[in-house]
Protein backbone atom coordinates (compact mmCIF):
# COMPACT_ATOMS: atom_id res chain seq x y z
CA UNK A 1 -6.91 21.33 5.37
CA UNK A 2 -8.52 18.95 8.03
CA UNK A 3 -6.44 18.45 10.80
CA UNK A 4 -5.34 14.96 11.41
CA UNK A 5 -6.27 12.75 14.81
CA UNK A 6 -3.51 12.06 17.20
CA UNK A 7 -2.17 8.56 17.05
CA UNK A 8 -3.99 6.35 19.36
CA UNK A 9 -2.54 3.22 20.64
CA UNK A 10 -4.41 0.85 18.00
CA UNK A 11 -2.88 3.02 15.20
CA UNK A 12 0.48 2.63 17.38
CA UNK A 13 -0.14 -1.42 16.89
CA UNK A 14 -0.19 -0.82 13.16
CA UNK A 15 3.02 0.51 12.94
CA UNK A 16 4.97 -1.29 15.69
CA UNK A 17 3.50 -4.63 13.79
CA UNK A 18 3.01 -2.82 10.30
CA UNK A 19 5.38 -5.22 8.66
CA UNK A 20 3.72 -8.29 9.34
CA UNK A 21 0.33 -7.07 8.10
CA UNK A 22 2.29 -6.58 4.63
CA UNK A 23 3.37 -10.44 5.08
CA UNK A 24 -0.15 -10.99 5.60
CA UNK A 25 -1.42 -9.38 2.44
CA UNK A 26 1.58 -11.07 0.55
CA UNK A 27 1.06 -14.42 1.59
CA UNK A 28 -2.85 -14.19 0.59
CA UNK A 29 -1.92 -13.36 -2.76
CA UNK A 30 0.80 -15.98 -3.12
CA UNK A 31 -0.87 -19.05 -1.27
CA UNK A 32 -3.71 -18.19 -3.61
CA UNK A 33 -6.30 -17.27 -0.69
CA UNK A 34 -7.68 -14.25 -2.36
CA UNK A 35 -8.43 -15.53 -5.91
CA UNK A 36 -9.80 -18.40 -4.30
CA UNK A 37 -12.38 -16.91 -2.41
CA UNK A 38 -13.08 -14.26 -5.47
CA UNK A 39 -13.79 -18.05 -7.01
CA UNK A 40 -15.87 -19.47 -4.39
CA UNK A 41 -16.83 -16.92 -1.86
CA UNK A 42 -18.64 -18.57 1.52
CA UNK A 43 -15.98 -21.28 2.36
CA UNK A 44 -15.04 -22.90 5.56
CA UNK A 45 -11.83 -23.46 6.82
CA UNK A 46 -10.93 -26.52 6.49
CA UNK A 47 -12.45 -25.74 3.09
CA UNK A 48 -9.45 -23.29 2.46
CA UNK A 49 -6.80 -25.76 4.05
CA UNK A 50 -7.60 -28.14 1.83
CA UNK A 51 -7.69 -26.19 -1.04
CA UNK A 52 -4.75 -24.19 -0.42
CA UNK A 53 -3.07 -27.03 0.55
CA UNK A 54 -2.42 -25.92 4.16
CA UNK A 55 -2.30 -27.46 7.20
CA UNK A 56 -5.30 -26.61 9.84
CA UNK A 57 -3.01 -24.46 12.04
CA UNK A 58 -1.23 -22.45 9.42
CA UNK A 59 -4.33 -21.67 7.52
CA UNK A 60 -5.90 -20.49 11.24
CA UNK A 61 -2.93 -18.00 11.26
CA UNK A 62 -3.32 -16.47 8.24
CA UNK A 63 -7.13 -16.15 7.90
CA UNK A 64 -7.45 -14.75 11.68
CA UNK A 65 -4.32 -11.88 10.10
CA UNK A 66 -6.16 -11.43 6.74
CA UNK A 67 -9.91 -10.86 8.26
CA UNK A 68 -8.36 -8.50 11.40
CA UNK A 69 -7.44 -6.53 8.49
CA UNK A 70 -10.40 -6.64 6.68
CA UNK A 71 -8.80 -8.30 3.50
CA UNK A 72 -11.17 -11.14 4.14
CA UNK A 73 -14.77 -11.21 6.38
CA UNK A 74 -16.38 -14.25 8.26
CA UNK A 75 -20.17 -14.66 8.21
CA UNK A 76 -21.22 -17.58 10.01
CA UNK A 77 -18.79 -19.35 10.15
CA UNK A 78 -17.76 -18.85 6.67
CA UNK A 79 -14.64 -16.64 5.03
CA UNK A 80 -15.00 -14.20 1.67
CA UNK A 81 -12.86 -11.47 0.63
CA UNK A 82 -13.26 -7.62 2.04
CA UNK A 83 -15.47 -5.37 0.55
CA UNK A 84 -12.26 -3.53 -0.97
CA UNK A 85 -10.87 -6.97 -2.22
CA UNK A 86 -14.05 -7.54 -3.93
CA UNK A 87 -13.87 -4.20 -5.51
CA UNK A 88 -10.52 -4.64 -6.50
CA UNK A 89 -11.16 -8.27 -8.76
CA UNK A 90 -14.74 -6.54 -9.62
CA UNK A 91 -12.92 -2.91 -11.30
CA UNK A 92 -9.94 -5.63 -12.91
CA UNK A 93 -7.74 -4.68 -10.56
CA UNK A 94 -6.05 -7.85 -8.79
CA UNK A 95 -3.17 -8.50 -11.07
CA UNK A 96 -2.07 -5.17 -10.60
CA UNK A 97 -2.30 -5.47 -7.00
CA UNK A 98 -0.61 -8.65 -6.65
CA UNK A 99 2.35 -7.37 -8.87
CA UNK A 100 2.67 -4.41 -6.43
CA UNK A 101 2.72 -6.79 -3.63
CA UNK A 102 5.58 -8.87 -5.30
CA UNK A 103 7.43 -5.85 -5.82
CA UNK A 104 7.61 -4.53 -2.46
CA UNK A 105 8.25 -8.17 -1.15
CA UNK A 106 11.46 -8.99 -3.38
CA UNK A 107 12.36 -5.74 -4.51
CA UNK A 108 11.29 -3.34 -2.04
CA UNK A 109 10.91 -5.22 1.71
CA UNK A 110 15.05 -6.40 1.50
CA UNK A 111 16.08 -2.83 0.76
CA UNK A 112 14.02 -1.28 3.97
CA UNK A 113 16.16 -3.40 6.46
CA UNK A 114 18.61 -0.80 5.87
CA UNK A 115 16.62 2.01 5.75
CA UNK A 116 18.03 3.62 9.05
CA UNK A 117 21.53 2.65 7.52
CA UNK A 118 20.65 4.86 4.54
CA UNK A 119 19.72 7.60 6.27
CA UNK A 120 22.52 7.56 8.53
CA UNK A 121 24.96 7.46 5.35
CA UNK A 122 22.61 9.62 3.37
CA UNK A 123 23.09 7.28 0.57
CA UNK A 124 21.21 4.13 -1.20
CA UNK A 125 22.81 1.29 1.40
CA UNK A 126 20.11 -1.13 0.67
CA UNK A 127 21.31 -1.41 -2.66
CA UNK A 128 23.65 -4.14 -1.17
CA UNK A 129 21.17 -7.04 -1.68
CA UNK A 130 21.12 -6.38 -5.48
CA UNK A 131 23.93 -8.08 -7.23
CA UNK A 132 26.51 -5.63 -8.76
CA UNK A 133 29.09 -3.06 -8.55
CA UNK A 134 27.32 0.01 -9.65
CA UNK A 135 25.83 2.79 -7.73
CA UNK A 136 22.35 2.49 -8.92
CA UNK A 137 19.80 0.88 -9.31
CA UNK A 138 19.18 0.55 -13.01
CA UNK A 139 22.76 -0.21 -13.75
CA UNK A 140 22.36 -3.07 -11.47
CA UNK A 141 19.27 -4.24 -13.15
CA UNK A 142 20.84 -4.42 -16.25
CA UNK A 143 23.31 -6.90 -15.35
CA UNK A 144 20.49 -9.26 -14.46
CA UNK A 145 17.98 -10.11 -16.71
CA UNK A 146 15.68 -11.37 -14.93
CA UNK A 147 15.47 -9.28 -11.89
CA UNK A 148 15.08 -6.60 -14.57
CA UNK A 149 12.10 -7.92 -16.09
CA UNK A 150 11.00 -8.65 -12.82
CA UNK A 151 10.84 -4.62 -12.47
CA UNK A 152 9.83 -3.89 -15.45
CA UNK A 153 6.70 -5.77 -15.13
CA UNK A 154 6.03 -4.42 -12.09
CA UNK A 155 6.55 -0.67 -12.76
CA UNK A 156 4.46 -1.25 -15.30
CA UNK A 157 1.90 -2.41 -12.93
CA UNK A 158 2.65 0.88 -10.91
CA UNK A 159 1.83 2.96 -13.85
CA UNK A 160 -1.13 1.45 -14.41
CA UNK A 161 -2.47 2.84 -11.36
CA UNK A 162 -1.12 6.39 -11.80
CA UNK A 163 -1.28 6.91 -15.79
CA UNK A 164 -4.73 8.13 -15.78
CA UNK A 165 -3.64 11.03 -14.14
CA UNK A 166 -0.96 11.86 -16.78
CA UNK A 167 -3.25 11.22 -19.79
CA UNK A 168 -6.27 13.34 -18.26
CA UNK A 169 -3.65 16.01 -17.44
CA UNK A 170 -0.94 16.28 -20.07
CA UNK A 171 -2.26 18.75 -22.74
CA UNK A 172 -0.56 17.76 -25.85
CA UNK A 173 -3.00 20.49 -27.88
CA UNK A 174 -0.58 21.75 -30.98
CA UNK A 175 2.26 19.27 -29.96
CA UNK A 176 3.65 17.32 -33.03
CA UNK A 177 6.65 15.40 -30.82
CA UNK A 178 7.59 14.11 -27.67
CA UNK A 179 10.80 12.70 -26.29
CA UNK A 180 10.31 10.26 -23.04
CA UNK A 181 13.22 11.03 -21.13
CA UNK A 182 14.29 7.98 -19.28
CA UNK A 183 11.14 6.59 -20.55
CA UNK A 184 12.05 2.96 -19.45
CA UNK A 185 9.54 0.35 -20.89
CA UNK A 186 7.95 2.78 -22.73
CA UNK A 187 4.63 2.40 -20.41
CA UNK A 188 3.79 6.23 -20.62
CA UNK A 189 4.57 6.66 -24.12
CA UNK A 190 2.29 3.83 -24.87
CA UNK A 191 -0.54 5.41 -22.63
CA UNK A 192 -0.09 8.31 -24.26
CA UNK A 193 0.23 7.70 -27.80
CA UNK A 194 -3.05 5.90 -27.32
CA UNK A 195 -4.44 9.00 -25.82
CA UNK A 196 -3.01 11.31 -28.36
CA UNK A 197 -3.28 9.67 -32.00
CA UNK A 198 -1.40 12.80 -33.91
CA UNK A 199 1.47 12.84 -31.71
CA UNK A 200 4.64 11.45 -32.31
CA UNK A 201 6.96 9.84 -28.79
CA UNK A 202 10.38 8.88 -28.77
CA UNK A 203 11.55 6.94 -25.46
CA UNK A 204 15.21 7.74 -24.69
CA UNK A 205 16.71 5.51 -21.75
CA UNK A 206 19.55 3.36 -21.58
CA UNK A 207 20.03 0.47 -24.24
CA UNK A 208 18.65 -2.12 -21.85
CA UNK A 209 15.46 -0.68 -21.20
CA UNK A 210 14.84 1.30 -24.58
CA UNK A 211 14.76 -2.86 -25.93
CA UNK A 212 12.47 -3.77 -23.58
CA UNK A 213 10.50 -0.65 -24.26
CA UNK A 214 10.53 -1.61 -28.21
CA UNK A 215 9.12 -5.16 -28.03
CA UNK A 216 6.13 -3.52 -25.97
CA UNK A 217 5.88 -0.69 -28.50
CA UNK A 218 5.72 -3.17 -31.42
CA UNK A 219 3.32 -5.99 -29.17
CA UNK A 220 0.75 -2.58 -29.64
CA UNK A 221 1.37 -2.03 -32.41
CA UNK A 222 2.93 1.55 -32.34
CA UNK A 223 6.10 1.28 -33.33
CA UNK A 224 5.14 3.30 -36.92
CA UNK A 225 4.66 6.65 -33.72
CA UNK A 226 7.02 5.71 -31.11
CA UNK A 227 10.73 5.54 -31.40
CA UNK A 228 13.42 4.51 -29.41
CA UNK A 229 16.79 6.11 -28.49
CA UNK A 230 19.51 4.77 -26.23
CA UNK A 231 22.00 7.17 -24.41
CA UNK A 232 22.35 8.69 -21.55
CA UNK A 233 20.25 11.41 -20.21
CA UNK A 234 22.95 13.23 -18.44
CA UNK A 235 26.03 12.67 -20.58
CA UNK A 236 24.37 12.25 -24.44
CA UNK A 237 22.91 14.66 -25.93
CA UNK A 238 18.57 14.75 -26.30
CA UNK A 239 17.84 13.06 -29.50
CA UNK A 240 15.86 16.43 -31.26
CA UNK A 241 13.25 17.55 -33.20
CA UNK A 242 10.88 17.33 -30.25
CA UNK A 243 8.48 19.92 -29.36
CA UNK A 244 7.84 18.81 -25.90
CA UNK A 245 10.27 16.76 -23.27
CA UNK A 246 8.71 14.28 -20.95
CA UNK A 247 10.15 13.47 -17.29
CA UNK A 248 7.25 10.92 -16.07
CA UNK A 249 8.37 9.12 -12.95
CA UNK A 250 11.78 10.36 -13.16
CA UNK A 251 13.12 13.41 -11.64
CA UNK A 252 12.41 11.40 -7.97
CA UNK A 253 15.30 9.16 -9.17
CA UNK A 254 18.05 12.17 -8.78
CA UNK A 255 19.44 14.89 -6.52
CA UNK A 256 18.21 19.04 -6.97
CA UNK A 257 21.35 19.73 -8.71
CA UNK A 258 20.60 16.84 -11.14
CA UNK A 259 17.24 17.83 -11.81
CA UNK A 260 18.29 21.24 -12.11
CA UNK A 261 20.52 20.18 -14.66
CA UNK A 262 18.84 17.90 -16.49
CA UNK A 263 15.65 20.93 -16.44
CA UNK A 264 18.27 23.17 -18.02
CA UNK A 265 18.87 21.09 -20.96
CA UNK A 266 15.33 20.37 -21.70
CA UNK A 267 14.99 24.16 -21.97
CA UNK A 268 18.02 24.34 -24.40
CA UNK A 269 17.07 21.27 -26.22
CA UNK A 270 13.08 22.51 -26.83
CA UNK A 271 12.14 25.38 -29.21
CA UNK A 272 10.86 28.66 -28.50
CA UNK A 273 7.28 27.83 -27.37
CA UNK A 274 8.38 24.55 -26.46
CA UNK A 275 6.79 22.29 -23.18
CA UNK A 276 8.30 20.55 -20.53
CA UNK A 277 5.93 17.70 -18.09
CA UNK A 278 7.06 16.74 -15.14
CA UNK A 279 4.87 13.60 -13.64
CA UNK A 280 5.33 11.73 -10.18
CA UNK A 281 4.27 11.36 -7.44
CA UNK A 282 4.36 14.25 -4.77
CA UNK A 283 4.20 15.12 -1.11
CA UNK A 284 2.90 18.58 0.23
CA UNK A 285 4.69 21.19 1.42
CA UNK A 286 3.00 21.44 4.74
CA UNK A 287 5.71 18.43 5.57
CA UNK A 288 2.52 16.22 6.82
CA UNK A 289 1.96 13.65 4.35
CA UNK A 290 0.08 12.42 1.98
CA UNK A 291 0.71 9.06 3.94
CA UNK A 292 1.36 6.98 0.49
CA UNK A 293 4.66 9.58 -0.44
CA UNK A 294 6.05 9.49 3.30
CA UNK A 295 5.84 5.76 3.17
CA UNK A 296 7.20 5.04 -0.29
CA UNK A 297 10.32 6.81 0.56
CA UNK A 298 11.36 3.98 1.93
CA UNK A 299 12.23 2.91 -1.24
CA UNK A 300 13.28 5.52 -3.06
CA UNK A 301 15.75 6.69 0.38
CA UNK A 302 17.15 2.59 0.23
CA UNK A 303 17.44 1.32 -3.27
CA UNK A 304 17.14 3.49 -6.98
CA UNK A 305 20.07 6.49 -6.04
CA UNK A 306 21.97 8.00 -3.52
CA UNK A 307 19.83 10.90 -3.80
CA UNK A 308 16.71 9.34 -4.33
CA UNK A 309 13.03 11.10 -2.86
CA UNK A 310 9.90 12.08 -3.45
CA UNK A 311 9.32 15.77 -3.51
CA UNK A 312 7.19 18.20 -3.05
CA UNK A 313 5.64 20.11 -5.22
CA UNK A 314 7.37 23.54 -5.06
CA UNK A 315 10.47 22.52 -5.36
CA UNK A 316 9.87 21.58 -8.82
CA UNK A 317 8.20 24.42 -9.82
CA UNK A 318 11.24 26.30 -8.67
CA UNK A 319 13.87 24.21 -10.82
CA UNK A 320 11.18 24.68 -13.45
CA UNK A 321 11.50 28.97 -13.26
CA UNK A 322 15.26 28.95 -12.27
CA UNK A 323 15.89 27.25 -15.33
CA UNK A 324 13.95 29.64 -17.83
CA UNK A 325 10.66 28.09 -17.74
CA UNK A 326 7.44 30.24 -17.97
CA UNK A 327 3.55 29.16 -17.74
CA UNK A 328 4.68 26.87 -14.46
CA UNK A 329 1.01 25.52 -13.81
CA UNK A 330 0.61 22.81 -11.18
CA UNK A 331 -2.26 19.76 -12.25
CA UNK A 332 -2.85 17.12 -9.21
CA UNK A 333 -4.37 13.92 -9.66
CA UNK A 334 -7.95 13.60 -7.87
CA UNK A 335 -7.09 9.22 -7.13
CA UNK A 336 -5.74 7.67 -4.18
CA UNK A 337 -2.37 8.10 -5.71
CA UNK A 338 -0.32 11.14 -5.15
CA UNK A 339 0.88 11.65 -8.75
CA UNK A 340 0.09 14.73 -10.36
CA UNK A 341 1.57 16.79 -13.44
CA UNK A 342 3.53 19.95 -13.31
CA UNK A 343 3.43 22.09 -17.08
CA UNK A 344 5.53 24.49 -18.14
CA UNK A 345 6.43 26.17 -21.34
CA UNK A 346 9.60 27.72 -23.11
């Protein structure tokens, strides 16, 4: 492993003022800035005030934020996105981009004032600015339809980034069935089902989110290979007949003893020979990053559970053999994402 610089003052400056270069990025993407310039590249700046609407002083402020950060460039005199920007609208990209924005900057941003809060009280505190009584997050959401959506979309937006590392790693070779546990929107089943034309997926999640999942399912026309199934994972039974149990995205939600738990029934629900997948994101066991996991527990330490993290990727493959499981193989990713598969077998 390459050992990493020391911090220098300048990275020190991106930390202490690491929240307003967010704002920056967000308000590019909702003034319009970026999609204008991947319109008309080369413009001035009164140019972009007028077409953004802006007044010649804010427009100063936010194009002297967005080029320091190299999300746009001036050539004489003239403003066009970044190189990366560019790549992004070039690969198809934006729309995902900008919904990952919105997310952290409703969903996400409000949460992290209380992220000290949460650690003190080793519990979700940020939670607070989502309207409800319950303790999580997606019992919240389903009280409020459109702040649901809202996250829906988004996650989907997410998993766009990091479901081509669970369709190039999840070997479904011999597998008739799979059950989604806490599938949500059905985004993975639909990746996968597209991936895997003999196999057969069944998201299981609450009621709220197993409808949303179904209107996607039918909009691609897959609802004659994917079913849905409301319950609850920890209290209901696992719908069966399933030869291999899915948990993409979702063991970060709960606590060790809940994973253990819920790892224990998928071995008792699966036949002999059966599989298990665990997908998500992961941080290493050296304790030392990668930077996108230590950062994104923000979220996961302020808003979904009071037990909510990201980790690594032994301790999975520990719940996997304390519960029975044999064949524990690790598969990483090889993006910028830190997702990667974990595989075991009955």
């Amino acid at each position: 492993m390459t050992a990493k610089s020391p911090l220098t003052k300048d990275d020190l400056v991106g930390i202490l003022f690491g929240g307003g270069a967010f704002q920056m990025l967000n308000a590019g993407c909702e003034l319009g800035l970026f999609r204008l310039l991947g319109r008309r590249p080369a413009l001035s700046q009164p140019q972009i005030a007028e077409e953004l609407g802006l007044a010649a002083r804010p427009v100063q402020i936010l194009l002297l934020g967005t080029t320091a950060l190299g999300l746009t460039a001036r050539t004489d005199g003239l403003y066009h996105n970044g190189p990366l920007v560019d790549e992004l609208f070039r690969e198809g990209a934006w729309d995902v981009i900008e919904d990952l924005v919105e997310f952290q900057q409703k969903v996400t941003s409000p949460a992290a004032l209380d992220f000290a809060a949460s650690l003190r009280e080793n519990t979700n505190v940020g939670l607070r600015h989502i309207p409800g009584d319950a303790d999580d997050l997606y019992q919240r959401l389903a009280g409020d339809p459109e702040l649901e959506q809202l996250f829906y979309r988004c996650m989907k937006s997410w998993s766009t980034l990091s479901n081509p590392i669970l369709v190039d790693n999840a070997d479904l070779g011999g597998v008739t069935s799979v059950l989604d546990v806490g599938g949500g929107d059905g985004v993975n089943a639909i990746a996968l089902a597209t991936a895997n034309p003999g196999v057969r997926f069944t998201v299981f999640d609450m009621p709220g989110a197993v409808a949303i999942a179904q209107e996607k399912i039918a909009d691609k026309g897959l609802g004659d290979r994917i079913g849905v199934a409301g319950g609850d994972m920890f209290t209901d039974p696992f719908p069966t007949g399933h030869d291999c149990l899915l948990f993409a995205n979702q063991l970060v939600i709960w606590s060790p003893e809940e994973n253990r738990a819920l790892l224990r029934k998928a071995y008792d629900a699966l036949p002999d020979g059966g599989r298990v997948l665990i997908f998500s994101a992961m941080s290493d066991e050296t304790g030392d990053g990668p930077l996108y996991s230590a950062l994104d527990n923000v979220y996961f330490a302020t808003l979904p559970t009071g037990n909510s993290m990201i980790y690594h990727w032994a301790q999975y493959e520990e719940w996997l053999t304390d519960a029975g499981f044999s064949e524990v193989v690790r598969l990483p990713g090889k993006t910028w994402t830190p997702h990667g598969v974990i595989a075991a077998r009955k």
